[in-house]
Protein backbone atom coordinates (compact mmCIF):
# COMPACT_ATOMS: atom_id res chain seq x y z
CA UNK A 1 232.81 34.92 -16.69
CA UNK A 2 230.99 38.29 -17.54
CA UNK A 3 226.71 38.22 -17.45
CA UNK A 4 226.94 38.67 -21.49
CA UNK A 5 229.33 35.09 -21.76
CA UNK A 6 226.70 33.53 -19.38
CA UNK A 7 223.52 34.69 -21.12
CA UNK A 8 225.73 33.19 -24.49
CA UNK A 9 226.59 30.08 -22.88
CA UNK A 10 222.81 29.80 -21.84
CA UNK A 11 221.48 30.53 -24.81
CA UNK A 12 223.55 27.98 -26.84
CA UNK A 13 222.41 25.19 -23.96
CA UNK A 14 218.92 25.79 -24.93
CA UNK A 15 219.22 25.88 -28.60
CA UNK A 16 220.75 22.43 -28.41
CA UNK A 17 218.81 19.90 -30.92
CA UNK A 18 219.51 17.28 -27.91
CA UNK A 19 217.38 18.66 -25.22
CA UNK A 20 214.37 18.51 -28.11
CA UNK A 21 215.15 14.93 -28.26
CA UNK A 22 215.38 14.49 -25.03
CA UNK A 23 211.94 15.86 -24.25
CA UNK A 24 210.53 13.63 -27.40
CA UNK A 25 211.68 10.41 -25.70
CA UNK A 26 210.35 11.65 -22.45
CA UNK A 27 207.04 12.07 -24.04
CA UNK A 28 207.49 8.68 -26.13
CA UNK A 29 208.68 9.50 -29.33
CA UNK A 30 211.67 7.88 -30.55
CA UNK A 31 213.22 7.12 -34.50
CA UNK A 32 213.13 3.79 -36.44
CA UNK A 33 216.15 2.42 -36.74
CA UNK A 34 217.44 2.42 -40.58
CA UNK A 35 216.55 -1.29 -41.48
CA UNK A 36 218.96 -3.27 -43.86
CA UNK A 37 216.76 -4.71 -47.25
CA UNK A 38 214.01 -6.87 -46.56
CA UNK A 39 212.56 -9.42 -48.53
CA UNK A 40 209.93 -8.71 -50.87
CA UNK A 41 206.58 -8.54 -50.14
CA UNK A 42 202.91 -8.26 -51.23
CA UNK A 43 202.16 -4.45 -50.38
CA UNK A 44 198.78 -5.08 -50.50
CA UNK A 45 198.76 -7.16 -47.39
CA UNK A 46 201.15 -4.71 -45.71
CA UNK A 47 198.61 -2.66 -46.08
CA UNK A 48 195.96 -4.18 -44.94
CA UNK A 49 198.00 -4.87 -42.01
CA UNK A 50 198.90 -1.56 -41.11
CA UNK A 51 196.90 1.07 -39.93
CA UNK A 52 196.25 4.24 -41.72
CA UNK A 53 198.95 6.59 -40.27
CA UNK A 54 201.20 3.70 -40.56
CA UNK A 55 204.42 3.67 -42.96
CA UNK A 56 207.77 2.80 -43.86
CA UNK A 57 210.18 5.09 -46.06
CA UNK A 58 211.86 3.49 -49.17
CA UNK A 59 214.50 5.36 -51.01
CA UNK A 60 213.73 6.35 -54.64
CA UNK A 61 216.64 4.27 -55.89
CA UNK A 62 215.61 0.74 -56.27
CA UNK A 63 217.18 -1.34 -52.75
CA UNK A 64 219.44 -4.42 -53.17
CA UNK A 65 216.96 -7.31 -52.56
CA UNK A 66 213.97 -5.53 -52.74
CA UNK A 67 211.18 -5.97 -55.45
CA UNK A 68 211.40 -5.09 -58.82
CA UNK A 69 207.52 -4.72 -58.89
CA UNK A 70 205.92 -1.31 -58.57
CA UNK A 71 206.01 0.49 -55.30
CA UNK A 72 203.10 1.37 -53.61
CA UNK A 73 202.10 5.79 -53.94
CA UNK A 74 204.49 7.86 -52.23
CA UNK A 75 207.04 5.32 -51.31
CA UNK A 76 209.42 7.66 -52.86
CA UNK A 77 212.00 9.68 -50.75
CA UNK A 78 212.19 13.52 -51.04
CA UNK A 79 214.90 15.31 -48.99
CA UNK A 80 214.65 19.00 -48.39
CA UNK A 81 218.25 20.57 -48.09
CA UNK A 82 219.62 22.22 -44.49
CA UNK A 83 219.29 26.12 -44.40
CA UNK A 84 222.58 27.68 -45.23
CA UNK A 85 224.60 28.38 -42.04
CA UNK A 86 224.66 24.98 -40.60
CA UNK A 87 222.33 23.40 -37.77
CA UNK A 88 220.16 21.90 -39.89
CA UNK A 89 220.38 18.36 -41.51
CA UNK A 90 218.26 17.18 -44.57
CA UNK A 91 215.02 15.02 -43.56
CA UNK A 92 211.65 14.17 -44.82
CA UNK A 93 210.60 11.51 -46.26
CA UNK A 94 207.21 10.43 -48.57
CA UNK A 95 205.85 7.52 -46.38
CA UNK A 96 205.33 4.02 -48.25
CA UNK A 97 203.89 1.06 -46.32
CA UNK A 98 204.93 -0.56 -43.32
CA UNK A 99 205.90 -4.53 -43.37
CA UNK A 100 206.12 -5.24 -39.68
CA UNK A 101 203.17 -4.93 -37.02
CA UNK A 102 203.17 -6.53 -33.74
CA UNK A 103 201.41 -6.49 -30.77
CA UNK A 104 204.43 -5.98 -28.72
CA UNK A 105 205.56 -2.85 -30.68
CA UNK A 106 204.50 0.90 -30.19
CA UNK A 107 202.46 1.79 -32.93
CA UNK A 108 204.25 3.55 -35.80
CA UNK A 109 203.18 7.18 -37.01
CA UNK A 110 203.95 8.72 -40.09
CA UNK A 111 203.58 13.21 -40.99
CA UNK A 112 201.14 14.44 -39.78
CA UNK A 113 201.07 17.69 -42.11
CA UNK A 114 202.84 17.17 -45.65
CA UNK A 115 204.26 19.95 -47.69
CA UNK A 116 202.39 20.81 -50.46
CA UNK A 117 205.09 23.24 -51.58
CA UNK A 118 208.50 21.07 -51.36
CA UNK A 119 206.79 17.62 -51.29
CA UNK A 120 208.26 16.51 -47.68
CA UNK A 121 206.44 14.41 -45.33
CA UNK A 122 207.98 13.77 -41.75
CA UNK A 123 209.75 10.82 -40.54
CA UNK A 124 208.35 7.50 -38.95
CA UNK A 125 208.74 7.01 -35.19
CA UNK A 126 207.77 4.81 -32.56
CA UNK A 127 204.60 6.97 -30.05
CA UNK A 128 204.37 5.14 -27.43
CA UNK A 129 202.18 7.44 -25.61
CA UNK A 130 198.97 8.23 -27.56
CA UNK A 131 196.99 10.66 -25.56
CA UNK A 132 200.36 12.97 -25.27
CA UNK A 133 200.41 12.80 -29.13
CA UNK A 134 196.84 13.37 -29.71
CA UNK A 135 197.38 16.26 -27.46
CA UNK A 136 199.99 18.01 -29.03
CA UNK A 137 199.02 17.29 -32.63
CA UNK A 138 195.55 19.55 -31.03
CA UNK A 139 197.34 21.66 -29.78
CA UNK A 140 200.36 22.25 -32.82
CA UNK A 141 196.52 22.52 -34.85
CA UNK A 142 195.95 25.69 -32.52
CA UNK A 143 198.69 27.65 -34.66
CA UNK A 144 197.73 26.37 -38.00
CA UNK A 145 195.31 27.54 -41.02
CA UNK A 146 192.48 25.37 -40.00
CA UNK A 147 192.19 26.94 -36.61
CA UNK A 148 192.26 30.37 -37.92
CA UNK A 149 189.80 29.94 -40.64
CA UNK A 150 187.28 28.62 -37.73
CA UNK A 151 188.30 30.57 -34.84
CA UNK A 152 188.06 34.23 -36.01
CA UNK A 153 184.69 33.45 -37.80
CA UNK A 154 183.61 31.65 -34.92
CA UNK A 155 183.86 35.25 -32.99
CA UNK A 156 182.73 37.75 -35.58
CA UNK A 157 179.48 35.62 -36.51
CA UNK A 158 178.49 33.99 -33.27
CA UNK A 159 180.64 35.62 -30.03
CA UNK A 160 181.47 38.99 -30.55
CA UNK A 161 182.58 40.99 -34.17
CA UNK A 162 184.58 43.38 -32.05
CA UNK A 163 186.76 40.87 -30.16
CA UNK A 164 186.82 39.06 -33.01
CA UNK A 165 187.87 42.20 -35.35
CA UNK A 166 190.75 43.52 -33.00
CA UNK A 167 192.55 39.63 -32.18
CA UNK A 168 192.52 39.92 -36.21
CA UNK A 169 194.75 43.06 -35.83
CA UNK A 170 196.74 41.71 -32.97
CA UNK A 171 197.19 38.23 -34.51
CA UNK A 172 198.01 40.17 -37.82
CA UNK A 173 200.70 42.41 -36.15
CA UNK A 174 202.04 39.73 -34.41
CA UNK A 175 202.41 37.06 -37.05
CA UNK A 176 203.78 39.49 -39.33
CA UNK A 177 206.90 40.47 -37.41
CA UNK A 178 207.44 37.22 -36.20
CA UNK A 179 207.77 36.11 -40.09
CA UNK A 180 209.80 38.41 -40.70
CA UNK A 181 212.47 38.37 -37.78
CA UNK A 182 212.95 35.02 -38.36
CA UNK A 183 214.04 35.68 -42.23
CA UNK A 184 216.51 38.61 -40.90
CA UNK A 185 217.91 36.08 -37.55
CA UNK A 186 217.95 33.14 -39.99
CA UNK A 187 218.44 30.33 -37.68
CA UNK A 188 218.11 26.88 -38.56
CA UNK A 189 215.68 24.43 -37.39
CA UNK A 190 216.96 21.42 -35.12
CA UNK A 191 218.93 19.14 -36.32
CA UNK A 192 217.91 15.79 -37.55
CA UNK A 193 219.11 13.61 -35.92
CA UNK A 194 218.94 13.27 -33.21
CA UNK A 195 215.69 15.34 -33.32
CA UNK A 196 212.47 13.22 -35.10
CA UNK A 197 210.34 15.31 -37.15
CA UNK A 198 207.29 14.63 -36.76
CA UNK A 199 205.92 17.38 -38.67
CA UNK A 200 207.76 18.87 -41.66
CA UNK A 201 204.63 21.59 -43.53
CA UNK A 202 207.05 24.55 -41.52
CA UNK A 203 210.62 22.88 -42.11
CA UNK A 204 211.44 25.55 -45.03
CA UNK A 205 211.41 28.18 -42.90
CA UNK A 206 214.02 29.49 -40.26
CA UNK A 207 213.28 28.52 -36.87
CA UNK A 208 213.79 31.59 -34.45
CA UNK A 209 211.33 32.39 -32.93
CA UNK A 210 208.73 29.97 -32.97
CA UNK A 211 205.46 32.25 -34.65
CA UNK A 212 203.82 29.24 -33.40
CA UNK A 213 204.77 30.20 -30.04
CA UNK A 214 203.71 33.89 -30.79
CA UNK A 215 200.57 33.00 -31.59
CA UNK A 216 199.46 30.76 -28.89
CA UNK A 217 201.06 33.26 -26.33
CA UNK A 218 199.43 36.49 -27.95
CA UNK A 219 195.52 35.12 -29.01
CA UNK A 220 194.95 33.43 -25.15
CA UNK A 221 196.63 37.29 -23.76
CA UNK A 222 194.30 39.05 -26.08
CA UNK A 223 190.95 37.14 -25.79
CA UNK A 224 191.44 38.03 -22.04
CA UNK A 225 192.13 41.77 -22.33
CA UNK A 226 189.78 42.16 -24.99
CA UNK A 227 186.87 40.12 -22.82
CA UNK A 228 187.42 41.01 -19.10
CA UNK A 229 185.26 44.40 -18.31
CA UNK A 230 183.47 43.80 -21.73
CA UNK A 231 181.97 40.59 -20.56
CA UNK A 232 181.05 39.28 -17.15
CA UNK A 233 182.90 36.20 -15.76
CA UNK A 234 184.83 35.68 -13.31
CA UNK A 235 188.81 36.57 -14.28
CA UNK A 236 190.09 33.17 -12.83
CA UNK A 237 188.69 31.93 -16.10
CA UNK A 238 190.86 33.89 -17.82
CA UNK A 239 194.43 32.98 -15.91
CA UNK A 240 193.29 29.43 -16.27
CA UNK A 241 193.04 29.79 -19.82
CA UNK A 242 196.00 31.90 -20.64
CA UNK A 243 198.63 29.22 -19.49
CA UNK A 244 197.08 25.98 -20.47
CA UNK A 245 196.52 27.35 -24.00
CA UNK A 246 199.82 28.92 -24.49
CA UNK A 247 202.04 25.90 -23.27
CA UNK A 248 199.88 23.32 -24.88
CA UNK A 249 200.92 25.44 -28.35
CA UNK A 250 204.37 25.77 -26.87
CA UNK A 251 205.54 22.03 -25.87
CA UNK A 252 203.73 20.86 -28.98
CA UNK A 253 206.24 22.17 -31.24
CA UNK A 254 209.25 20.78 -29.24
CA UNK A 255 207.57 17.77 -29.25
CA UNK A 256 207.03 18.16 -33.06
CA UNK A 257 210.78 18.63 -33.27
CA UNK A 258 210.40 21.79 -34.93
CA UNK A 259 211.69 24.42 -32.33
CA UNK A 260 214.06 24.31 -29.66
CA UNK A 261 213.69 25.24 -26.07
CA UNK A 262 215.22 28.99 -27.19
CA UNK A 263 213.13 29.35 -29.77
CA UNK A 264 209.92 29.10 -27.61
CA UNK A 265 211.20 31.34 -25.03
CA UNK A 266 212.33 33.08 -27.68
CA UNK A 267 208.71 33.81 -28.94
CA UNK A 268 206.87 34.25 -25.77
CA UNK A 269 208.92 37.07 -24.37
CA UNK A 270 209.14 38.84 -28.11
CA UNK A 271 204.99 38.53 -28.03
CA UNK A 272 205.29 39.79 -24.77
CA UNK A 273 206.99 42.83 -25.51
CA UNK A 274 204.85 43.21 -28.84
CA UNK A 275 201.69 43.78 -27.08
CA UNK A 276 202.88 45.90 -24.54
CA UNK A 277 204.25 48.41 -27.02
CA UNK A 278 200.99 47.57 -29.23
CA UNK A 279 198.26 46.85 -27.72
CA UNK A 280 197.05 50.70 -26.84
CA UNK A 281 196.46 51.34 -30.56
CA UNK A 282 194.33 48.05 -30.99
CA UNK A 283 191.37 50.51 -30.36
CA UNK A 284 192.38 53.18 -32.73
CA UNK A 285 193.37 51.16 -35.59
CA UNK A 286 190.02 49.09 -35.38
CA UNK A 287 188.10 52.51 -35.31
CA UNK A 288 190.31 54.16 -37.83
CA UNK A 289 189.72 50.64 -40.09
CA UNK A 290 185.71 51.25 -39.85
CA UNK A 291 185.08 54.83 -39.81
CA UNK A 292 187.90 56.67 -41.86
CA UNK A 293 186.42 57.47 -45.46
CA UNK A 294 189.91 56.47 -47.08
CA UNK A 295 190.44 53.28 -44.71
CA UNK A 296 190.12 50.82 -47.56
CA UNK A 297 192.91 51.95 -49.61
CA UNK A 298 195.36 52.33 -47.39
CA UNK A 299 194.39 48.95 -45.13
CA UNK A 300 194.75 47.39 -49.36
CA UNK A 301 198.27 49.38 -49.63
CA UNK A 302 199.74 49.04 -46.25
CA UNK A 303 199.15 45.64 -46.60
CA UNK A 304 200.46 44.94 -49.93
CA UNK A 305 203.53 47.08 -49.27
CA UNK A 306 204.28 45.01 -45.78
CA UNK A 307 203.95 41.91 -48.36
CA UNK A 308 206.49 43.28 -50.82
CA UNK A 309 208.57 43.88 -48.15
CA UNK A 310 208.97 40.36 -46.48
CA UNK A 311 209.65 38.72 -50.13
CA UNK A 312 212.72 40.80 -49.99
CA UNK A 313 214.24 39.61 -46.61
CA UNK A 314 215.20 36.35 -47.99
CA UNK A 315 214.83 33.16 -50.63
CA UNK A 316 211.82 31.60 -51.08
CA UNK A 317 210.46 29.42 -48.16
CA UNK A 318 206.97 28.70 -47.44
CA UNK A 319 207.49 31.46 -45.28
CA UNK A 320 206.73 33.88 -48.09
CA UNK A 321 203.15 32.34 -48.46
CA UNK A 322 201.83 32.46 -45.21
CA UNK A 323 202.75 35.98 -44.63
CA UNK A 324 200.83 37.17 -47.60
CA UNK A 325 197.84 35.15 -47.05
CA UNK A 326 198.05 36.73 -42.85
CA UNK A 327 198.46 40.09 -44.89
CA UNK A 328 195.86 39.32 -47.07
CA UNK A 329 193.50 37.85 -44.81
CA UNK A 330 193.65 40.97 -41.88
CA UNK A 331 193.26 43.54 -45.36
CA UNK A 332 190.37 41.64 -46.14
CA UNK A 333 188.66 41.74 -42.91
CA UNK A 334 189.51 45.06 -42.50
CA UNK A 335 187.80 46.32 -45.35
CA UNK A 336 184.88 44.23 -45.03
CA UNK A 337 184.58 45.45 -41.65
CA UNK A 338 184.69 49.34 -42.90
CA UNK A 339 181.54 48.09 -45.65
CA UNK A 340 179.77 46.53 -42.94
CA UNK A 341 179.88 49.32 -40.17
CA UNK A 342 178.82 52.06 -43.22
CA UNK A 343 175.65 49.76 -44.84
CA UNK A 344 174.75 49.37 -40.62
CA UNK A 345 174.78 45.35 -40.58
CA UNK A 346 176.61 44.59 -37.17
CA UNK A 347 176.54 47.34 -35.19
CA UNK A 348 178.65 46.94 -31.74
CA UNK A 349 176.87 47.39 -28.41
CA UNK A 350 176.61 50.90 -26.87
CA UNK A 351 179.18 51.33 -24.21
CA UNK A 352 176.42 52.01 -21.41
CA UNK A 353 175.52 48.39 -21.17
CA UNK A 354 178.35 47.06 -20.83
CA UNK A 355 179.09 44.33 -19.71
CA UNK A 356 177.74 42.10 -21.07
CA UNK A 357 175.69 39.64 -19.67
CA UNK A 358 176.30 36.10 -21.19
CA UNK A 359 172.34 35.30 -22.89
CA UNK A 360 170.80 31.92 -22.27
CA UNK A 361 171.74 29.00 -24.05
CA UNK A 362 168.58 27.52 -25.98
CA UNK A 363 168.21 25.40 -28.66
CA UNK A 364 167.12 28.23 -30.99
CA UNK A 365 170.46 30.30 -30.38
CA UNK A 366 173.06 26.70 -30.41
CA UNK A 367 170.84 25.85 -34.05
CA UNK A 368 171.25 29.20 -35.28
CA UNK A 369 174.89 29.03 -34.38
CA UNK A 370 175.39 25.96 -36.04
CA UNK A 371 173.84 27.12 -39.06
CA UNK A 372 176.11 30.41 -39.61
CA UNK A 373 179.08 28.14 -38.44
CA UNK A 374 177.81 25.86 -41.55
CA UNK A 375 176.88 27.91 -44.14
CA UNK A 376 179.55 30.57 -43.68
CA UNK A 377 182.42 27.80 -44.11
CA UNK A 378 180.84 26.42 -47.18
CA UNK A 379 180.72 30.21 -48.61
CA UNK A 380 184.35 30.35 -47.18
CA UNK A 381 185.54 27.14 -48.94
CA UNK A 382 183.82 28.14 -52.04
CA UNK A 383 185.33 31.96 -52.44
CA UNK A 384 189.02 30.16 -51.74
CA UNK A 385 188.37 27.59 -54.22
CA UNK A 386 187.34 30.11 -57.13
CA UNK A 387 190.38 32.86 -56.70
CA UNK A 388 192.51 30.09 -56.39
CA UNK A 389 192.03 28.92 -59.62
CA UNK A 390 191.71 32.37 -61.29
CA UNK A 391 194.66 34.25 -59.66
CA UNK A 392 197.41 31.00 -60.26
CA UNK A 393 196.82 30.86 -63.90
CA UNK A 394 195.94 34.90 -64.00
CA UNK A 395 199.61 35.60 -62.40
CA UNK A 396 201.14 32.85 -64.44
CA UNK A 397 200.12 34.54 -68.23
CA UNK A 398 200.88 38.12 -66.81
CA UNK A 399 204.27 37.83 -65.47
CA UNK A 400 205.19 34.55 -68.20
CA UNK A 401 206.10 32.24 -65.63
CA UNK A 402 205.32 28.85 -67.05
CA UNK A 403 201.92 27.29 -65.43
CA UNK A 404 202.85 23.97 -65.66
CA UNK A 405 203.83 22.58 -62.34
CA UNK A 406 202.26 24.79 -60.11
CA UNK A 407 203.95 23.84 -56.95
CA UNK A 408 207.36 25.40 -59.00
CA UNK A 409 205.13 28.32 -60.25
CA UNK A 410 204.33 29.05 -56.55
CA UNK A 411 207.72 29.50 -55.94
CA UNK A 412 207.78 32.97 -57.78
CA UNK A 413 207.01 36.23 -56.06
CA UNK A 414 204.98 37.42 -58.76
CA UNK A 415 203.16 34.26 -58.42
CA UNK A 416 202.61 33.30 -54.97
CA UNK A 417 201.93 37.40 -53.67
CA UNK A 418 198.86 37.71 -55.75
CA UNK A 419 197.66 33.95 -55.36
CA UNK A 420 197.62 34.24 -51.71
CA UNK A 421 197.01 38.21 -50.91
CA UNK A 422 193.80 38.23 -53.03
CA UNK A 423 192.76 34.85 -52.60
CA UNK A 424 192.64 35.54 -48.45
CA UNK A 425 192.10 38.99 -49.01
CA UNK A 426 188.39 37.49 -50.64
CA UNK A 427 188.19 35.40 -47.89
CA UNK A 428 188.90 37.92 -45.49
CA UNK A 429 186.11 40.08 -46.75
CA UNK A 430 183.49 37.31 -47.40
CA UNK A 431 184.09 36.68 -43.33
CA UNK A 432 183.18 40.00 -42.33
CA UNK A 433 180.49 41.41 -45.57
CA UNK A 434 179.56 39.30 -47.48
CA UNK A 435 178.60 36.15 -45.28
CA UNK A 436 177.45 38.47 -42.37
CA UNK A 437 175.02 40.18 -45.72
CA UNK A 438 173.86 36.44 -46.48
CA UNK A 439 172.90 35.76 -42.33
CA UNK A 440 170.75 38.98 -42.36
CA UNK A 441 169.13 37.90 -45.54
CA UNK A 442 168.25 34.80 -44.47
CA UNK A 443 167.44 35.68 -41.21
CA UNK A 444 169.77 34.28 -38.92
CA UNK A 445 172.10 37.45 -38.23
């Protein structure tokens, strides 16, 4: 058997939607069984009974022997089709109430992230291990919109602007081609069953690589390049950090049954070779981003025209989204970071003190930490909220799509490009202008 037959033959062994399972049942995760009809019940005192994460999926169509009364919110059953080219298998399910609860029984958990887009939420299972699943959902969070929208704020206002400015471009670059190799590979995600999905928000999109992966391998990588020589602590620190962070992110979406094992190598290796070829011009491209008098305007039309580009590769997925609002957010921050370096409101150390020494904590630098965490997320929240609800509608009447049912409106190019590249794009700049503008008038920059 040649090398290229083995690496084949290896490849397909690690792509197989078994050894997911496999590892899920290791970690205590297994499927309900299908139950036949039970008898009808108050769903009230199911759910009272139940806990909150608790459920039970019921099929639209009305079950022999169950009640003709009115089923609880979301009992419903929404099934999002394979991806063409086999692998996949339809699942997802809108979670209803649970009718059984005993002490002897693992504890039931519903999604943990539901679609907003395609409506799917992900199947029940049996966890009988709780601190693994509290672990991974933490660290599956570490790849997700919440953690972004905290963590690179968290740098530029409190930490550092210019660590926090360049894992922008890196995380930017990164996520980007990640996005769009997996529209151009178009694998499928693992098949269900045997696999449980516990989390569906990502199950639109094609599956290799794992940009979930890519991200938890390139931001620990980065933080520790950026940081070492700029800051002083000890580098241990660093390869501590760099493999607890990137397999917590990694595991946690096999356990999620989203990726398989090739997939996650998959998107290690590819972020691997992505900074090696990239990282060199991280410095330029932040300086050319602050100082260059045209930066704005071509940061705004690189950006866009990267955007235009993905929508091409393939159909619509959720995909689409979340590579214009990464475009739109690293254009944003960009060009807020140009503003700020020209108007002199954070102005980066000068090299000859560096490093830097780490300052004492007090109480007067954790309050005023708190307080920029605090009020810049409410400003955040706020700017999202607004061009949200003009640029939906706004797209809608200019390119006559009908407005209706926005989740379908979404759905268009002309819809969900603008919605998400100017809404993030805002936010993007508010982060690195306009909130950093509020601090120093307030005092607490």
């Amino acid at each position: 058997m040649s090398l290229r037959q083995r690496l084949a033959q290896l490849a397909g062994w690690l792509q197989e939607p078994q050894k997911v399972a496999r590892f899920q049942r290791l970690c205590g995760v297994e499927a309900l069984p299908r139950r036949s009809a039970a008898p009808a019940t108050d769903p009230r005192g199911d759910e009272k009974a139940e806990a909150p994460l608790a459920g039970d999926a019921r099929r639209r169509e009305q079950q022999p022997g169950a009640s003709a009364g009115p089923q609880p919110p979301g009992s419903d059953r929404n099934q999002c089709p394979a991806k063409p080219g086999g692998g996949g298998a339809p699942n997802g399910v809108r979670n209803g109430l649970a009718t059984e609860l005993g002490p002897a029984l693992p504890r039931r958990v519903g999604a943990l992230r539901r679609n907003s887009l395609t409506g799917e939420e992900g199947e029940l299972a049996h966890v009988s291990n709780w601190p693994l699943y509290y672990l991974f959902c933490f660290g599956t969070e570490l790849g997700n919109e919440l953690f972004y929208i905290l963590f690179f704020p968290f740098w530029i206002w409190n930490l550092d602007p210019l660590v926090g400015r360049r894992l922008v471009v890196i995380w930017v670059l990164v996520m980007y081609l990640g996005q769009c190799t997996k529209d151009i590979i178009r694998w499928p995600r693992p098949a269900s069953p045997p696999v449980v999905k516990l989390e569906v928000f990502y199950n639109s999109e094609y599956s290799m690589p794992s940009t979930h992966a890519m991200s938890g391998t390139a931001i620990p990588i980065s933080m520790v390049l950026l940081t070492y020589g700029r800051w002083q602590y000890p580098l241990i620190y660093g390869l501590i950090l760099i493999p607890c962070w990137c397999s917590l992110v990694c595991l946690s979406r096999i356990y999620m049954g989203m990726h398989s094992i090739l997939d996650i190598i998959a998107g290690f290796l590819y972020t691997i070779l992505i900074l090696a070829i990239f990282y060199p011009f991280v410095d330029l491209i932040d300086n050319f981003n602050q100082t260059h008098k045209y930066a704005p305007l071509i940061i705004i039309g690189l950006h866009l025209a990267l955007g235009i580009f993905s929508f091409t590769l393939d159909t619509w997925s959720t995909s689409r989204g979340d590579t214009a609002e990464i475009l739109g957010s690293g254009a944003g921050i960009a060009c807020g970071s140009h503003v700020t370096y020209n108007l002199g409101l954070i102005l980066d150390p000068s090299l000859d003190i560096l490093p830097l020494a780490r300052p004492p904590i007090t109480v007067t630098l954790c309050g005023k930490a708190i307080l920029r965490i605090l009020i810049g997320m409410v400003f955040v929240l706020i700017v999202r909220d607004i061009m949200k609800k003009i640029t939906i509608p706004l797209a809608c009447k200019i390119f006559n799509i009908p407005c209706d049912d926005v989740r379908k409106a979404r759905q268009h190019m002309e819809v969900e490009l603008p919605y998400r590249y100017i809404t993030y794009g805002m936010v993007g700049f508010s982060i690195t202008f306009l909130i950093p503008y509020i601090f120093f008038f307030i005092g607490i920059s």
